[in-house]
Protein backbone atom coordinates (compact mmCIF):
# COMPACT_ATOMS: atom_id res chain seq x y z
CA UNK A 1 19.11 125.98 -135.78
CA UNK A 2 19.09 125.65 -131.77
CA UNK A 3 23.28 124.01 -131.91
CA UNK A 4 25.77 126.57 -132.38
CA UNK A 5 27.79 126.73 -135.82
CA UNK A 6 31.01 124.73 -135.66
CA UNK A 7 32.28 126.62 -138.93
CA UNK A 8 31.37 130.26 -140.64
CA UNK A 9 32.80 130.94 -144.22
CA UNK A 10 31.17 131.01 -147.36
CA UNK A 11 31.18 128.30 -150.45
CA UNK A 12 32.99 130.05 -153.93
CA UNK A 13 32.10 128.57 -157.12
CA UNK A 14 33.72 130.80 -159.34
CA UNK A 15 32.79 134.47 -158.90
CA UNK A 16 29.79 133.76 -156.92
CA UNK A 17 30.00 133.57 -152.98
CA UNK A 18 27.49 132.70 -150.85
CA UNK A 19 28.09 133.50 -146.78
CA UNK A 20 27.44 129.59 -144.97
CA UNK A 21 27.24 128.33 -141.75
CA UNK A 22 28.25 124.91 -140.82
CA UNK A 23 26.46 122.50 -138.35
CA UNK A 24 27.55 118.86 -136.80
CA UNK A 25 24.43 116.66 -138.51
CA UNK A 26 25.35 113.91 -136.41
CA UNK A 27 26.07 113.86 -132.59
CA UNK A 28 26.84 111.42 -129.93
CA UNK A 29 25.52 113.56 -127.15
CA UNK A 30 22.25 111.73 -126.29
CA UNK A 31 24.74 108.62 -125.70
CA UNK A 32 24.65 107.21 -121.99
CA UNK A 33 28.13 108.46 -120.63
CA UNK A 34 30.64 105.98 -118.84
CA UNK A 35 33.70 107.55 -117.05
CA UNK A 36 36.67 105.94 -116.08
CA UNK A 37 36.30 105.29 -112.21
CA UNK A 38 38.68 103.79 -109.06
CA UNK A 39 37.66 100.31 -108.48
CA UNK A 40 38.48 100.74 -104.96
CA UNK A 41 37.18 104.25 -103.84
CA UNK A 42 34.70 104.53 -106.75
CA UNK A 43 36.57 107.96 -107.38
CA UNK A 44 36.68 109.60 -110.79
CA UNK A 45 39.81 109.08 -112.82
CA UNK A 46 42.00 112.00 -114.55
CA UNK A 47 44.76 111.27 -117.05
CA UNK A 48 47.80 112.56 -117.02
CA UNK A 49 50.37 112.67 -119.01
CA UNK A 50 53.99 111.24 -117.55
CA UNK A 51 57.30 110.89 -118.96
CA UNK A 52 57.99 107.16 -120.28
CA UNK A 53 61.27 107.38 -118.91
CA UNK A 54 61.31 109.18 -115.80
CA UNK A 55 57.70 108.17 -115.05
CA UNK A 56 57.08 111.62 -113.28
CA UNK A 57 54.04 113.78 -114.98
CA UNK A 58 54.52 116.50 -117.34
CA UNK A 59 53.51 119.79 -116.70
CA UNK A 60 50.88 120.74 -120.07
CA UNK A 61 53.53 124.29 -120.89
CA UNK A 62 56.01 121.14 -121.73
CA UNK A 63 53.90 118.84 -123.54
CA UNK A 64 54.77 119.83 -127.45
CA UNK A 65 54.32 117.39 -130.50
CA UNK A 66 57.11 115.55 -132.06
CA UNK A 67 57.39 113.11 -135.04
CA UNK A 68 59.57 109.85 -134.23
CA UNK A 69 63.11 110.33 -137.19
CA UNK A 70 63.82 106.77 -135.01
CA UNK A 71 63.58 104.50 -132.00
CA UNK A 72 63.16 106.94 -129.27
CA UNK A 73 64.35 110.24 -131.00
CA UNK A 74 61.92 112.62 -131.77
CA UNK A 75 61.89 115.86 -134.37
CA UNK A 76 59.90 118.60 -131.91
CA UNK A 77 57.57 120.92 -133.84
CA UNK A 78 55.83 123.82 -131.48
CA UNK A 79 52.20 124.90 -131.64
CA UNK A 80 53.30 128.00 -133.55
CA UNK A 81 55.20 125.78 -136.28
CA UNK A 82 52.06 123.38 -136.49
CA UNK A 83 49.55 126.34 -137.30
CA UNK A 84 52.02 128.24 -139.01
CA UNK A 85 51.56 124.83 -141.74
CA UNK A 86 48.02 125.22 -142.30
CA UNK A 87 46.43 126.67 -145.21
CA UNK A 88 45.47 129.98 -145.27
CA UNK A 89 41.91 129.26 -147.11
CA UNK A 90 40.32 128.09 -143.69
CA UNK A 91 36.83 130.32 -144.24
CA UNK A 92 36.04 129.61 -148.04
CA UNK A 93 34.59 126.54 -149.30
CA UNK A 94 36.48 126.72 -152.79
CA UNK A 95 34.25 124.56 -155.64
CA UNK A 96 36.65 122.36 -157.38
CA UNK A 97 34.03 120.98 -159.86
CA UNK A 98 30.72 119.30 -159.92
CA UNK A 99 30.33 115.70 -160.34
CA UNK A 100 26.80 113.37 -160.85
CA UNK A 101 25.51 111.88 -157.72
CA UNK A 102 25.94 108.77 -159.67
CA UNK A 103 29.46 108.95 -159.82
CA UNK A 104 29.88 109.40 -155.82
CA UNK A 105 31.61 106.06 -154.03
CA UNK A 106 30.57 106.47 -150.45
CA UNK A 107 33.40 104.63 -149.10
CA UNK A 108 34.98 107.98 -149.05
CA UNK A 109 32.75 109.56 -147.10
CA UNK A 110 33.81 110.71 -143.38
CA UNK A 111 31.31 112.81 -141.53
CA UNK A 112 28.26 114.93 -142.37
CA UNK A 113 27.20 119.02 -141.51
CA UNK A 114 24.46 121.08 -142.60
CA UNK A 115 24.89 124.10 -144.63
CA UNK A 116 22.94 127.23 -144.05
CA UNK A 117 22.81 130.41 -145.01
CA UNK A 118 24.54 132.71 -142.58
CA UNK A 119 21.98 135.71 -142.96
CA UNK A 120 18.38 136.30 -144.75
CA UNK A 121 20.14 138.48 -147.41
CA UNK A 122 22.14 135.34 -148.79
CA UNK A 123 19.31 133.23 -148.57
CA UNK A 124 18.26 133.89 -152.43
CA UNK A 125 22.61 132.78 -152.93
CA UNK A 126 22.28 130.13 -151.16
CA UNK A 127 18.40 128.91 -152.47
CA UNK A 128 20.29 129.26 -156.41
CA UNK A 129 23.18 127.00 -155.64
CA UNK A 130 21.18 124.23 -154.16
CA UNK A 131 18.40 124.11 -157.04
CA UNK A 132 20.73 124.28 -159.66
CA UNK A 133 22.64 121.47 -157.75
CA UNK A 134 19.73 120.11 -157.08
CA UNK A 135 17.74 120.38 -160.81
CA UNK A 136 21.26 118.31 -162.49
CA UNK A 137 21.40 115.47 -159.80
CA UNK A 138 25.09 117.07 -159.11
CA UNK A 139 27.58 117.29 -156.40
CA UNK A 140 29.92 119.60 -155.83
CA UNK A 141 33.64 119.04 -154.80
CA UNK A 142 35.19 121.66 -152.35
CA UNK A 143 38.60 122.40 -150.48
CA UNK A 144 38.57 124.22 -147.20
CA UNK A 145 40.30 124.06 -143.77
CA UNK A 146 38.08 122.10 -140.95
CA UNK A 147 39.82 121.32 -137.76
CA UNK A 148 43.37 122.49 -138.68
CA UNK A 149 43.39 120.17 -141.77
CA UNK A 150 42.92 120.65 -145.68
CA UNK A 151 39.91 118.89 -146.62
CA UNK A 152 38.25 117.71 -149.51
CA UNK A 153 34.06 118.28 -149.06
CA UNK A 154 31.57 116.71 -150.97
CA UNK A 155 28.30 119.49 -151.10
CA UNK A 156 24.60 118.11 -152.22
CA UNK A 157 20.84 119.69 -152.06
CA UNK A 158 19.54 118.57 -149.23
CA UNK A 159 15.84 119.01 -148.22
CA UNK A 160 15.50 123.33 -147.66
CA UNK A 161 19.29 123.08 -147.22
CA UNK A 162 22.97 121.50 -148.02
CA UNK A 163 24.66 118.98 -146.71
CA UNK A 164 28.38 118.62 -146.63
CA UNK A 165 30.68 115.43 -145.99
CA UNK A 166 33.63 115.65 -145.22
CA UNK A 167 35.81 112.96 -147.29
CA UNK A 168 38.52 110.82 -146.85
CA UNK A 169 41.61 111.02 -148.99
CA UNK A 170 42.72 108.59 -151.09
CA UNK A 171 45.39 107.15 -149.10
CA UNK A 172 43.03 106.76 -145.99
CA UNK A 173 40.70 104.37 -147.84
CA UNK A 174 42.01 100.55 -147.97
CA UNK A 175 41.80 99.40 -151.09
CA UNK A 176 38.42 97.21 -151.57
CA UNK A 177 40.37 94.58 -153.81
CA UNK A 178 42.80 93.89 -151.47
CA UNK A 179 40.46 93.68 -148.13
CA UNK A 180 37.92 91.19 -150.70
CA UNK A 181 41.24 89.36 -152.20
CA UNK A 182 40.72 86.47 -149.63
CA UNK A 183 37.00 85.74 -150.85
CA UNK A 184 37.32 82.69 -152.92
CA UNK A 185 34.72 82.12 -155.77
CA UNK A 186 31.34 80.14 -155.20
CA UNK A 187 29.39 78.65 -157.46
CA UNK A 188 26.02 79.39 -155.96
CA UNK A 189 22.63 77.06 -156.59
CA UNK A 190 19.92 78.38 -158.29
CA UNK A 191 17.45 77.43 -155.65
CA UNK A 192 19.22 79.12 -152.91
CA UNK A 193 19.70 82.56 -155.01
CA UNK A 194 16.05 82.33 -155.69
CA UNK A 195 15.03 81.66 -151.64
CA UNK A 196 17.18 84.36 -151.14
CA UNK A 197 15.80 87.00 -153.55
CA UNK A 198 12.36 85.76 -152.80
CA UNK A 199 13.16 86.78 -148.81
CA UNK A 200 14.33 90.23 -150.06
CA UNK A 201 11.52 90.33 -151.81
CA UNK A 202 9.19 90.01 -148.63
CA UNK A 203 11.28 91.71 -146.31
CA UNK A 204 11.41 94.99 -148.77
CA UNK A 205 10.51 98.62 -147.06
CA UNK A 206 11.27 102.23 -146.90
CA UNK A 207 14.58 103.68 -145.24
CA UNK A 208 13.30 104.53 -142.03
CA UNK A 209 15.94 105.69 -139.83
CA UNK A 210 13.32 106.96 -137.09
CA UNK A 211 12.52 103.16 -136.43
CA UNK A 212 16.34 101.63 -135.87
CA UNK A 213 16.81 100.70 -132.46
CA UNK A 214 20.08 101.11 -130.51
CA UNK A 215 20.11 97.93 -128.83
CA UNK A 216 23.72 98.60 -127.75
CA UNK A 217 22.77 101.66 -126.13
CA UNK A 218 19.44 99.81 -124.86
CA UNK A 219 21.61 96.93 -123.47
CA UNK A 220 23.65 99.16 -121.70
CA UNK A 221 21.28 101.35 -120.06
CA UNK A 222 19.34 98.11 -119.08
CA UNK A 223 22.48 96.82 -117.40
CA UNK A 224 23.31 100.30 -115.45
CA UNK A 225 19.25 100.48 -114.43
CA UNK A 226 19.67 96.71 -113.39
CA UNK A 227 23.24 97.10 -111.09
CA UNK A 228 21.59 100.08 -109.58
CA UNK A 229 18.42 97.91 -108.78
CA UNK A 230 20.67 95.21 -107.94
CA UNK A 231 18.80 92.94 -110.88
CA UNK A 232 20.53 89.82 -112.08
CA UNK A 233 22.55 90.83 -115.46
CA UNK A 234 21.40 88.05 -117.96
CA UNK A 235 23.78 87.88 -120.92
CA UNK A 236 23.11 88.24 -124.39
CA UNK A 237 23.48 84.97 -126.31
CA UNK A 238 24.83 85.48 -129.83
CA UNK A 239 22.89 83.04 -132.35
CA UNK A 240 24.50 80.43 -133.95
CA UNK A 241 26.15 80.85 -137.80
CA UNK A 242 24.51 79.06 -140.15
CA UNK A 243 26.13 75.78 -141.29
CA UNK A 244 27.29 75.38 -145.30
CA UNK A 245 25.24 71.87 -145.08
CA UNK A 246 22.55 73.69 -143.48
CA UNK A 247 22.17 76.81 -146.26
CA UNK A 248 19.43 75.50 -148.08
CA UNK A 249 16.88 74.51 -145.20
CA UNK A 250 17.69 77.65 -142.88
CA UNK A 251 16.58 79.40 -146.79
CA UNK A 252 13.66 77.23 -146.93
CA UNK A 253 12.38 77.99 -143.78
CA UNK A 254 12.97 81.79 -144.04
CA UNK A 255 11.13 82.12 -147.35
CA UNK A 256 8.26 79.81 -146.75
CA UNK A 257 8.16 78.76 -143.12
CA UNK A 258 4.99 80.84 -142.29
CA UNK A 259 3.34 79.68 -145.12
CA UNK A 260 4.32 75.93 -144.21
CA UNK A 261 3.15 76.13 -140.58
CA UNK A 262 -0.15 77.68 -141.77
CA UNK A 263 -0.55 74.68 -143.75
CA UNK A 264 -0.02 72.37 -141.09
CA UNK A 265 -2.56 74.42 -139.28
CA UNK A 266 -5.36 74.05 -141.79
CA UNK A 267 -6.31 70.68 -140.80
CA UNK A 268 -6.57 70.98 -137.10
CA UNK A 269 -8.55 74.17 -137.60
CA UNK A 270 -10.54 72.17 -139.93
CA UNK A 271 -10.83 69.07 -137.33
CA UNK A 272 -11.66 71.87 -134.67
CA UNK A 273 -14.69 73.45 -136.58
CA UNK A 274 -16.10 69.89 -137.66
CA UNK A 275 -15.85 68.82 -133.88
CA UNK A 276 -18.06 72.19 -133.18
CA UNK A 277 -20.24 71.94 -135.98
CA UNK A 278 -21.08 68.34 -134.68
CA UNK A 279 -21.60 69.13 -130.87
CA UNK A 280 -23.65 72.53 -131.90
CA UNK A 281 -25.71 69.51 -133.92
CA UNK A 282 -26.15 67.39 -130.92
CA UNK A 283 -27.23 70.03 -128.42
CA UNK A 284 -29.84 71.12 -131.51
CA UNK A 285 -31.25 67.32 -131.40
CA UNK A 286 -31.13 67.32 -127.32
CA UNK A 287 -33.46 70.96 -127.60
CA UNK A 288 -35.80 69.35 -130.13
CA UNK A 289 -36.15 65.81 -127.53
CA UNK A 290 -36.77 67.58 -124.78
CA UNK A 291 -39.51 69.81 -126.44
């Protein structure tokens, strides 16, 4: 790959290690960039960091990390004490067990990488584990050290490769029953669920992540291009939600509005045809007079 690996270890699952090399799968590098700027002299900003108390900046040989025991008093613990407290098992992907893909709730999932082989000579290593992963629709579940943390890692075949996501812990992720508990229970009409499958129905394609549009990003180069230009900035209106009373209609008109307004077509193209068909006649008759 052109990046440059963010991680080199290897991935253990029991005596057999395989050599790996870690890549970022997603980036926010081709995002337009915004820096924090002076109003008034249009100079760059810098941030520093200043004491709360004495408001004068901190030199960065006295800025150390401290957890808060109370209001205002801080336990200090130095750089050295920090990494002293992570695990030692920072270059070995250690295979916990294997799970179905089935079984994988992706509300746990943080961030993505692509594995690769770290050398030709463990690419016949590396080609075993992800066919075998690959040929029992299984996931494996991994420990290692990324970015001065423990974490767990969720490995899958992936096209000619791996992928591995990095996962949240358990007490990261909010529990789902408690962020739903404030959804009361509807008793929904039979019509509507059937206008709405119906539109799922016609509205049904292929994941195709090569055609989503970042209008965000779109907008907000648009708005840069337009101060430099000196453009007018017109703002984006945000649609209307629909109403409860208004459910059943808005469903209508999604499912079958095209078909409805090629209906009310019919007739004037009909009308429109007729009309031609009749002058086409008359300028027939006005040939055959004047012959």
């Amino acid at each position: 790959m052109a990046a440059r690996a963010i991680w080199t270890g290897a991935i253990k699952i029991a005596e057999v290690v395989c050599p790996v090399k870690m890549y970022t799968a997603a980036t926010t590098s081709e995002r337009i960039a915004l820096h924090m700027v002076n109003r008034k002299t249009g100079h760059r900003l810098r941030r520093v960091y200043v004491d709360e108390k004495t408001n004068k900046p901190v030199e960065q040989d006295d800025q150390v990390k401290g957890y808060e025991t109370h209001e205002g008093s801080y336990v200090v613990l130095e750089p050295e004490e920090i990494a002293a407290a992570v695990p030692d098992s920072d270059k070995v992907l250690s295979v916990d067990k294997f799970i179905a893909c089935g079984q994988i709730d992706q509300t746990y999932f943080d961030r993505p990488y692509y594995l690769l082989p770290a050398s030709e000579a463990t690419e016949e290593t590396f080609v075993l584990i992800r066919e075998a992963l690959r040929n029992r629709k299984a996931a494996a579940i991994a420990h290692t050290v990324l970015f001065r943390r423990l974490r767990p890692v969720l490995i899958r075949a992936h096209h000619k490769g791996l992928i591995a996501t990095t996962l949240n812990f358990d007490y990261e992720v909010r529990s789902s029953r408690e962020a739903f508990s404030g959804i009361s229970k509807q008793k929904i009409d039979p019509e509507m669920l059937e206008l709405a499958q119906h539109i799922l129905k016609t509205k049904a394609g292929k994941f195709e992540p090569d055609k989503f549009e970042d209008r965000y990003e779109e907008a907000l180069t648009e708005m840069v291009r337009a101060k430099i230009e000196g453009r007018k900035i017109i703002p984006f209106r945000t649609p209307e939600p629909t109403k409860a009373n208004d459910l059943l209609e808005a469903l209508r008109l999604s499912a079958g509005g095209k078909q409805e307004q090629d209906h009310k077509k019919a007739p004037k193209k009909a009308a429109s045809a007729k009309r031609s068909s009749t002058t086409a006649s008359k300028r027939a008759a006005a040939r055959r007079k004047a012959s």
